[in-house]
N, C-alpha and C. Protein backbone atom coordinates (compact mmCIF):
# COMPACT_ATOMS: atom_id res chain seq x y z
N UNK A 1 -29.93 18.04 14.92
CA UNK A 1 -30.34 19.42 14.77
C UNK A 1 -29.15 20.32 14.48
N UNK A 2 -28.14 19.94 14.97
CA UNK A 2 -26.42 20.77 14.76
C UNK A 2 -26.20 20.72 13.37
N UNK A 3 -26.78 19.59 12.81
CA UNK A 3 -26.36 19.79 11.38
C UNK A 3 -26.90 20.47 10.57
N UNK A 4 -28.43 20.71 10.77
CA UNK A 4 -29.42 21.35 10.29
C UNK A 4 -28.89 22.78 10.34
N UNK A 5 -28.92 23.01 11.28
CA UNK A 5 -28.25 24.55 11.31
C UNK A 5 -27.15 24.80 10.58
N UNK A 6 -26.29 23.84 11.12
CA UNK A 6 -25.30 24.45 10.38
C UNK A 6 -24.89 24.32 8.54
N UNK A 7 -25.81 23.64 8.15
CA UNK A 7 -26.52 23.32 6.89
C UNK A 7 -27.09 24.64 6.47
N UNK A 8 -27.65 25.49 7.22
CA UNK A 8 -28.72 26.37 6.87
C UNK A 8 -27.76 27.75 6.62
N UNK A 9 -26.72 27.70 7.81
CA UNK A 9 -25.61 28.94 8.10
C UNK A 9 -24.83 29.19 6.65
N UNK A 10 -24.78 27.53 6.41
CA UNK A 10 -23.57 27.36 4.94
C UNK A 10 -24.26 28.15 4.04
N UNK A 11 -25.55 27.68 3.92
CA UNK A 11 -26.21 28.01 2.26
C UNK A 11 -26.74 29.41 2.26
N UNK A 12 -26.74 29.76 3.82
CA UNK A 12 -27.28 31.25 3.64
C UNK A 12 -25.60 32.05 3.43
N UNK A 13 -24.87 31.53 3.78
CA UNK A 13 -23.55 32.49 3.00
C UNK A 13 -22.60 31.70 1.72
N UNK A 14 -23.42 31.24 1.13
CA UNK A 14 -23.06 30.84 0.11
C UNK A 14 -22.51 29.82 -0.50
N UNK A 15 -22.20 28.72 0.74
CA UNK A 15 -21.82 27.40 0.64
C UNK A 15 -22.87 26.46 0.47
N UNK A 16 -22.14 25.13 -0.06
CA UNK A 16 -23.32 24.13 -0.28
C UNK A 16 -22.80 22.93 0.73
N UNK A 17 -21.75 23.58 1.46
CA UNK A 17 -21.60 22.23 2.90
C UNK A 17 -20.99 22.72 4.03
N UNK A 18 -21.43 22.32 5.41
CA UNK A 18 -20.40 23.01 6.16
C UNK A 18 -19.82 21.67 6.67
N UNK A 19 -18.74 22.35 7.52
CA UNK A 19 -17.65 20.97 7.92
C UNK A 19 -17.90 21.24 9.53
N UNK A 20 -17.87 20.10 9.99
CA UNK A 20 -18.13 20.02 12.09
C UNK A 20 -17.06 19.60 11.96
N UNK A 21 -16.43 20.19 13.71
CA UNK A 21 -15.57 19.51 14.47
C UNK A 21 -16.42 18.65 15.62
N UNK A 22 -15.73 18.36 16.42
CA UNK A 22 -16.84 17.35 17.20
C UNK A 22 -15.68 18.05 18.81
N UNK A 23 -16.44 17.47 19.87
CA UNK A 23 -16.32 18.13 21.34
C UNK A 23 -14.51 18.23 21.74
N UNK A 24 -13.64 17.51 21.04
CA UNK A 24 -12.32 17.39 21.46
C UNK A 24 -11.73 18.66 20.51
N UNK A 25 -12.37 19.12 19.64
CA UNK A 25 -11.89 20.44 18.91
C UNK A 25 -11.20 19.54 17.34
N UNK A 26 -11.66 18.26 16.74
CA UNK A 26 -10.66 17.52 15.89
C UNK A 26 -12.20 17.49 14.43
N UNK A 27 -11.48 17.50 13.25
CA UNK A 27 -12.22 17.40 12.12
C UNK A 27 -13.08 16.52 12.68
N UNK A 28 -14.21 16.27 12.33
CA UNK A 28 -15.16 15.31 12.06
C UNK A 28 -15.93 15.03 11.09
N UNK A 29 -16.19 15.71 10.30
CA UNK A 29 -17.19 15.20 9.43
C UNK A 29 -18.00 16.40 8.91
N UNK A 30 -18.74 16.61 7.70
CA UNK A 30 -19.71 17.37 6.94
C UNK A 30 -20.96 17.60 7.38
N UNK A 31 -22.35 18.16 7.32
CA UNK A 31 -23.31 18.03 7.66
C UNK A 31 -24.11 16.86 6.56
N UNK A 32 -23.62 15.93 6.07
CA UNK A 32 -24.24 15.05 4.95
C UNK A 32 -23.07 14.70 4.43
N UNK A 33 -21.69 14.76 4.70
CA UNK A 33 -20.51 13.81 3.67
C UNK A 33 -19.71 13.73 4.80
N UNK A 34 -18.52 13.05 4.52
CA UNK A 34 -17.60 12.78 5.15
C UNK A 34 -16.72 13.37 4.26
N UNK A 35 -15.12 14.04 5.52
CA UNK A 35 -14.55 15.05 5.00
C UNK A 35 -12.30 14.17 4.37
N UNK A 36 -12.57 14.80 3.80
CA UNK A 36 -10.69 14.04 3.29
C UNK A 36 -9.95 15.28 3.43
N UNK A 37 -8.47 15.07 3.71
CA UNK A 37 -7.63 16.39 3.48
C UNK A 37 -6.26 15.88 2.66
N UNK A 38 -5.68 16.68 2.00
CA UNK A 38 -4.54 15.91 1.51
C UNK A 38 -3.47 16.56 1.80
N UNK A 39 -2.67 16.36 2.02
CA UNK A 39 -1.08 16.96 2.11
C UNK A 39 -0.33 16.30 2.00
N UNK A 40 0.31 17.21 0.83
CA UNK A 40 1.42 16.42 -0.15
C UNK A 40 0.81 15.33 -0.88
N UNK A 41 1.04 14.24 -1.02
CA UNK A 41 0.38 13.21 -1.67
C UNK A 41 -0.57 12.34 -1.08
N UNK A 42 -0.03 12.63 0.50
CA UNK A 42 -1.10 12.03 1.48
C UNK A 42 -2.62 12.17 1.83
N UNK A 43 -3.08 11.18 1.76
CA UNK A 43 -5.12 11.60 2.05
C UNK A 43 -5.05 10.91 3.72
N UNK A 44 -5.46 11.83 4.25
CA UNK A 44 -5.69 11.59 5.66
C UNK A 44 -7.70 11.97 5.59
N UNK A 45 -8.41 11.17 6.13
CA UNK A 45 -9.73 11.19 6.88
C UNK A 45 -9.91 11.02 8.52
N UNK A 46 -10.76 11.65 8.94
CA UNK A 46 -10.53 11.55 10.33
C UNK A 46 -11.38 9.90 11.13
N UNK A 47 -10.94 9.54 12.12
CA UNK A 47 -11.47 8.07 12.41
C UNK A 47 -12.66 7.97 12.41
N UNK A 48 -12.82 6.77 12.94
CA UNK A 48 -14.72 6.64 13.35
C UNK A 48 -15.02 7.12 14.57
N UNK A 49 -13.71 6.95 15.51
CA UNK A 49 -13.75 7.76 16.77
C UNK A 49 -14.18 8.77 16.87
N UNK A 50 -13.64 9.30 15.60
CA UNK A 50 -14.04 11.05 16.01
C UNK A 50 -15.20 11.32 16.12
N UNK A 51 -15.71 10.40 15.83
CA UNK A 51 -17.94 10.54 16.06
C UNK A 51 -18.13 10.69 14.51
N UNK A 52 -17.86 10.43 13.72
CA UNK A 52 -18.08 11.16 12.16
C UNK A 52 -18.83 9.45 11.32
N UNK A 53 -19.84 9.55 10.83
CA UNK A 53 -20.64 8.90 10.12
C UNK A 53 -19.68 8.37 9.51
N UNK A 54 -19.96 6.64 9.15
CA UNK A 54 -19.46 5.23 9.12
C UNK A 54 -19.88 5.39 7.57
N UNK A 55 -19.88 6.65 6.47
CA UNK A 55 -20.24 6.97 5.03
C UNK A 55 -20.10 5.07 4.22
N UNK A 56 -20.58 4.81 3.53
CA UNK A 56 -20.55 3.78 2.62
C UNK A 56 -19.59 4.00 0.92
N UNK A 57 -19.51 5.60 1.29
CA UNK A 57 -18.53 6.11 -0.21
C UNK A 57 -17.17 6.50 0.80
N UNK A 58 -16.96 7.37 2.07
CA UNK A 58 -15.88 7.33 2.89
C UNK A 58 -15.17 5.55 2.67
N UNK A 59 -16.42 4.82 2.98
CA UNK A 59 -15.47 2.95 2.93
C UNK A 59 -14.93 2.66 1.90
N UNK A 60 -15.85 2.96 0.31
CA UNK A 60 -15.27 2.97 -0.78
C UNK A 60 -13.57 3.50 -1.19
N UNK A 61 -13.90 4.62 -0.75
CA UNK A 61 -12.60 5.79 -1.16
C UNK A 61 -11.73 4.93 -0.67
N UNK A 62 -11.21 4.46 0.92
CA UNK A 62 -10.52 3.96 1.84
C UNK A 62 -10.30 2.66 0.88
N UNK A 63 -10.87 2.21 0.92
CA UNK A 63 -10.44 0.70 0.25
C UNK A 63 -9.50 1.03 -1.24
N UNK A 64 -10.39 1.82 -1.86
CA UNK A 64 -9.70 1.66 -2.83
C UNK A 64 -8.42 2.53 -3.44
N UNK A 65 -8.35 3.90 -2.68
CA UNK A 65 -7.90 4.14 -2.42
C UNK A 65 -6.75 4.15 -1.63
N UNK A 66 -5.39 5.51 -1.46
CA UNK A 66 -4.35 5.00 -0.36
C UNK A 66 -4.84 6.24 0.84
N UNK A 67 -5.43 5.88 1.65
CA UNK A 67 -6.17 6.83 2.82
C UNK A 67 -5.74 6.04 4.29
N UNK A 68 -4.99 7.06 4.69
CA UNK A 68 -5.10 7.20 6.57
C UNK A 68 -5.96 7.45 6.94
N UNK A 69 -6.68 6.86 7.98
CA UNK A 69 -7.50 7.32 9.56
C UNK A 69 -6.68 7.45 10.34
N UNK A 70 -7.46 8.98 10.71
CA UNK A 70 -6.84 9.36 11.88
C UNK A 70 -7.29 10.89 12.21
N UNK A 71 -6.98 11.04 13.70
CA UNK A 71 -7.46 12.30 14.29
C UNK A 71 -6.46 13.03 13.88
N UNK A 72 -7.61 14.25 13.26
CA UNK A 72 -7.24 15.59 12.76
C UNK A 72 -7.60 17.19 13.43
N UNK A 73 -6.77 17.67 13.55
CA UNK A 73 -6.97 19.07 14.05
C UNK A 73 -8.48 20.19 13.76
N UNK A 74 -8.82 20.47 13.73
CA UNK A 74 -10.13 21.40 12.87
C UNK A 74 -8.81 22.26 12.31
N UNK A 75 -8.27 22.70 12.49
CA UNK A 75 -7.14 23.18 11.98
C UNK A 75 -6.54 23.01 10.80
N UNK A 76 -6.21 21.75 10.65
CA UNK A 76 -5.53 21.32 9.49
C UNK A 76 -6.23 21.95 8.00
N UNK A 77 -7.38 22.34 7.83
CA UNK A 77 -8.28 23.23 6.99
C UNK A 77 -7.90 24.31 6.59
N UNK A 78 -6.84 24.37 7.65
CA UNK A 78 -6.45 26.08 7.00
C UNK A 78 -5.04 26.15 6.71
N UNK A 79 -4.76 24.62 6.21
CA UNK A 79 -3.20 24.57 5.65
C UNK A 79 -3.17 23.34 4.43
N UNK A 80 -3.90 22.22 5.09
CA UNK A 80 -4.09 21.38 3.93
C UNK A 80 -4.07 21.87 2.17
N UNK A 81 -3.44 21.11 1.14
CA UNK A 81 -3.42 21.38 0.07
C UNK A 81 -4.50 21.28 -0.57
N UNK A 82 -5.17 20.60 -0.26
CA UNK A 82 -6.78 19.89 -0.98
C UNK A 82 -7.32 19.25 -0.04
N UNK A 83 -8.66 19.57 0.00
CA UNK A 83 -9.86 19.26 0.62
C UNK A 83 -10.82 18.51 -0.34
N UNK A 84 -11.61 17.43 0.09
CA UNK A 84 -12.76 16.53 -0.53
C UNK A 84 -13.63 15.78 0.17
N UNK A 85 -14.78 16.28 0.21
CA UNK A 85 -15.76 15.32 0.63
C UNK A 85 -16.47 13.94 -0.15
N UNK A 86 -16.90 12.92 0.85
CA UNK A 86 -18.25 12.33 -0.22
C UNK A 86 -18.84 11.73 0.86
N UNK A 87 -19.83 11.97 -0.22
CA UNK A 87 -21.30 10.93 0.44
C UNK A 87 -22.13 10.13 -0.82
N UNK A 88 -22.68 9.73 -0.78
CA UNK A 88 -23.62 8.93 -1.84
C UNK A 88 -24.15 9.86 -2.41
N UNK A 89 -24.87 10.57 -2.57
CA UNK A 89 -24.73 11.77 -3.60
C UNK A 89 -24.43 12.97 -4.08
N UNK A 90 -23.19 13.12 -3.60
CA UNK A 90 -22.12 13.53 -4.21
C UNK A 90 -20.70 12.83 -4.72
N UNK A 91 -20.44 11.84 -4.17
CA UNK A 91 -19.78 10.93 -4.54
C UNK A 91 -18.47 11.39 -4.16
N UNK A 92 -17.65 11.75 -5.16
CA UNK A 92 -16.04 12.33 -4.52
C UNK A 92 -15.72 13.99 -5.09
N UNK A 93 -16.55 14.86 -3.87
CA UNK A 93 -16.67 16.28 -4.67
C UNK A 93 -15.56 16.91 -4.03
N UNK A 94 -14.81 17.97 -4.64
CA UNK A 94 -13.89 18.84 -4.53
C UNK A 94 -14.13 19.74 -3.17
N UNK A 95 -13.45 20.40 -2.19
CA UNK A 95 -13.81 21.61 -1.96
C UNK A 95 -12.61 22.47 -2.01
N UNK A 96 -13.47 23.67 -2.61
CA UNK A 96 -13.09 24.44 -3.63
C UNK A 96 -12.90 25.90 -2.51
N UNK A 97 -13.11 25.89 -1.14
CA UNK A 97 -13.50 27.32 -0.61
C UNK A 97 -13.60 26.84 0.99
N UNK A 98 -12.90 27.02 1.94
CA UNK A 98 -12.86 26.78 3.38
C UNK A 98 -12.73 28.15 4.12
N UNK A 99 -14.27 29.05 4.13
CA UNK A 99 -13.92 30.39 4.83
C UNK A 99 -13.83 31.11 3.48
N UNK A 100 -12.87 31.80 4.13
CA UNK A 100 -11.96 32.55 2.58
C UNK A 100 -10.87 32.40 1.74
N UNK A 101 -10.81 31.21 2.20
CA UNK A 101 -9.98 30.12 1.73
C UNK A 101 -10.05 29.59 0.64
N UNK A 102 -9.44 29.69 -0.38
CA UNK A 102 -9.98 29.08 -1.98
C UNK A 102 -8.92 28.34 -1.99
N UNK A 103 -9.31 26.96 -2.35
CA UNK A 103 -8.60 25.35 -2.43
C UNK A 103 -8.51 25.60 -4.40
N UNK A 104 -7.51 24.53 -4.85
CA UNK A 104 -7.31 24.38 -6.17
C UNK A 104 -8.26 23.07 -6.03
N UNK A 105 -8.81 22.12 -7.57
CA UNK A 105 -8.99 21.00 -7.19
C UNK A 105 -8.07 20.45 -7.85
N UNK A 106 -7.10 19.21 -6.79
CA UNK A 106 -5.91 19.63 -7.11
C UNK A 106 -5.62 17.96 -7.62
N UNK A 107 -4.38 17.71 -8.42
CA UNK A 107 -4.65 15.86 -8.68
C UNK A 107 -4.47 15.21 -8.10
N UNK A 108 -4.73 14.85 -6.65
CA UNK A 108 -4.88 13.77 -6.29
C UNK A 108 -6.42 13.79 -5.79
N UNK A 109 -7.12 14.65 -5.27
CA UNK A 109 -8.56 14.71 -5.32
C UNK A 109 -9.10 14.21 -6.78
N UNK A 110 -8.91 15.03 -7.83
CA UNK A 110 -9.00 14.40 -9.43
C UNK A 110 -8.67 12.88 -10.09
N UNK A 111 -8.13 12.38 -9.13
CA UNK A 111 -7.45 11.16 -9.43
C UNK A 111 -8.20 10.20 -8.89
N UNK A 112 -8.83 10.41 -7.34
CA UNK A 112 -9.84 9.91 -6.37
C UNK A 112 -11.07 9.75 -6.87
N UNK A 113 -11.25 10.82 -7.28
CA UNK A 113 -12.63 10.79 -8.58
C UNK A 113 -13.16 10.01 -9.27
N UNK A 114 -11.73 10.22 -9.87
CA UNK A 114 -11.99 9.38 -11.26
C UNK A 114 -11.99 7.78 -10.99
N UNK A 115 -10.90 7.93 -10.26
CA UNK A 115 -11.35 6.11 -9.26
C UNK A 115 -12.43 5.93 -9.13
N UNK A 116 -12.76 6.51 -8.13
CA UNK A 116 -14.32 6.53 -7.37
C UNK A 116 -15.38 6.08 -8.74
N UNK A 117 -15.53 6.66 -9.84
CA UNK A 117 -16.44 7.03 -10.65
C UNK A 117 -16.38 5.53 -11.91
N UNK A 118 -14.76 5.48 -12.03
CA UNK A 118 -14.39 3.68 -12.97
C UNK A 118 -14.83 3.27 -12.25
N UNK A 119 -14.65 2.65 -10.67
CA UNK A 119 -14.93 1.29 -9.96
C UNK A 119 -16.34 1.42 -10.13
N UNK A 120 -17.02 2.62 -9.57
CA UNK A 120 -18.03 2.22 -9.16
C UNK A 120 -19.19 2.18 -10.55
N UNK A 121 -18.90 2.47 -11.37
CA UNK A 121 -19.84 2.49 -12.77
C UNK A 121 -19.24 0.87 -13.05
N UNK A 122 -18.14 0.18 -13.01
CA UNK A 122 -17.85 -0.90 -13.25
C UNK A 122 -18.37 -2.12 -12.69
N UNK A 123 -19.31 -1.95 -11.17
CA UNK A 123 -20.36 -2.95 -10.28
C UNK A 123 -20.99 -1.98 -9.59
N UNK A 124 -22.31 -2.06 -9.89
CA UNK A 124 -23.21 -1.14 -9.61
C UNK A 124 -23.52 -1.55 -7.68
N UNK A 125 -23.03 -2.31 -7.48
CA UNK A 125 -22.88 -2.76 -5.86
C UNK A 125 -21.66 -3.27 -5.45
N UNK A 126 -20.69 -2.40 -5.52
CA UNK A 126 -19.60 -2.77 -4.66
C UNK A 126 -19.43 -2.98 -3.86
């Protein structure tokens, strides 16, 4: 139901996702994606610990990708260089806006993408 709402909060001010922290105050996860942050060249995602959905495109990214797990601040959102979610349908989307926060989409999110989008058009069941 937490997500629902807060699903509802996003789109009534103009977003199309909101991001949860979970009870320790640390990133967790999207209301429907799982969340990435990058700094510097680094992609950090937050664990499975953090309570945040076991995504089947989060496993993708990770594999094929160069991605850390690990516990993240709710914080880190408001310094990180680039932000990106995915889920299965959305796949590896940008975010572009945290608050009043306007993100670039920046190349290594663009680069993730485009990974994401060769492998997976290349075996339709990876």
């Amino acid at each position: 139901a937490d997500n629902a709402v807060a699903l509802a909060w996003a789109k009534a001010s103009g977003y199309s996702e909101a991001v949860l922290g979970n009870l320790a105050g640390d990133l967790c996860e999207g209301t429907g994606s799982n969340v990435f942050v990058v700094i510097g060249d680094q992609v950090f995602t937050p664990t499975l610990e953090s309570g945040c959905l076991a995504g089947i495109t989060r496993q993708l990214v990770i594999e094929w990708g160069t991605v850390t797990e690990r516990d993240l601040p709710l914080q880190i959102l408001d310094t990180a260089d680039e932000v990106f979610i995915t889920s299965s349908t959305r796949d590896v989307h940008p975010v572009v806006a945290v608050g009043e926060r306007e993100l670039p989409v920046g190349p290594v999110t663009r680069k993730l993408a485009d990974l994401f989008a060769e492998r997976s058009a290349a075996d339709i069941d990876p």
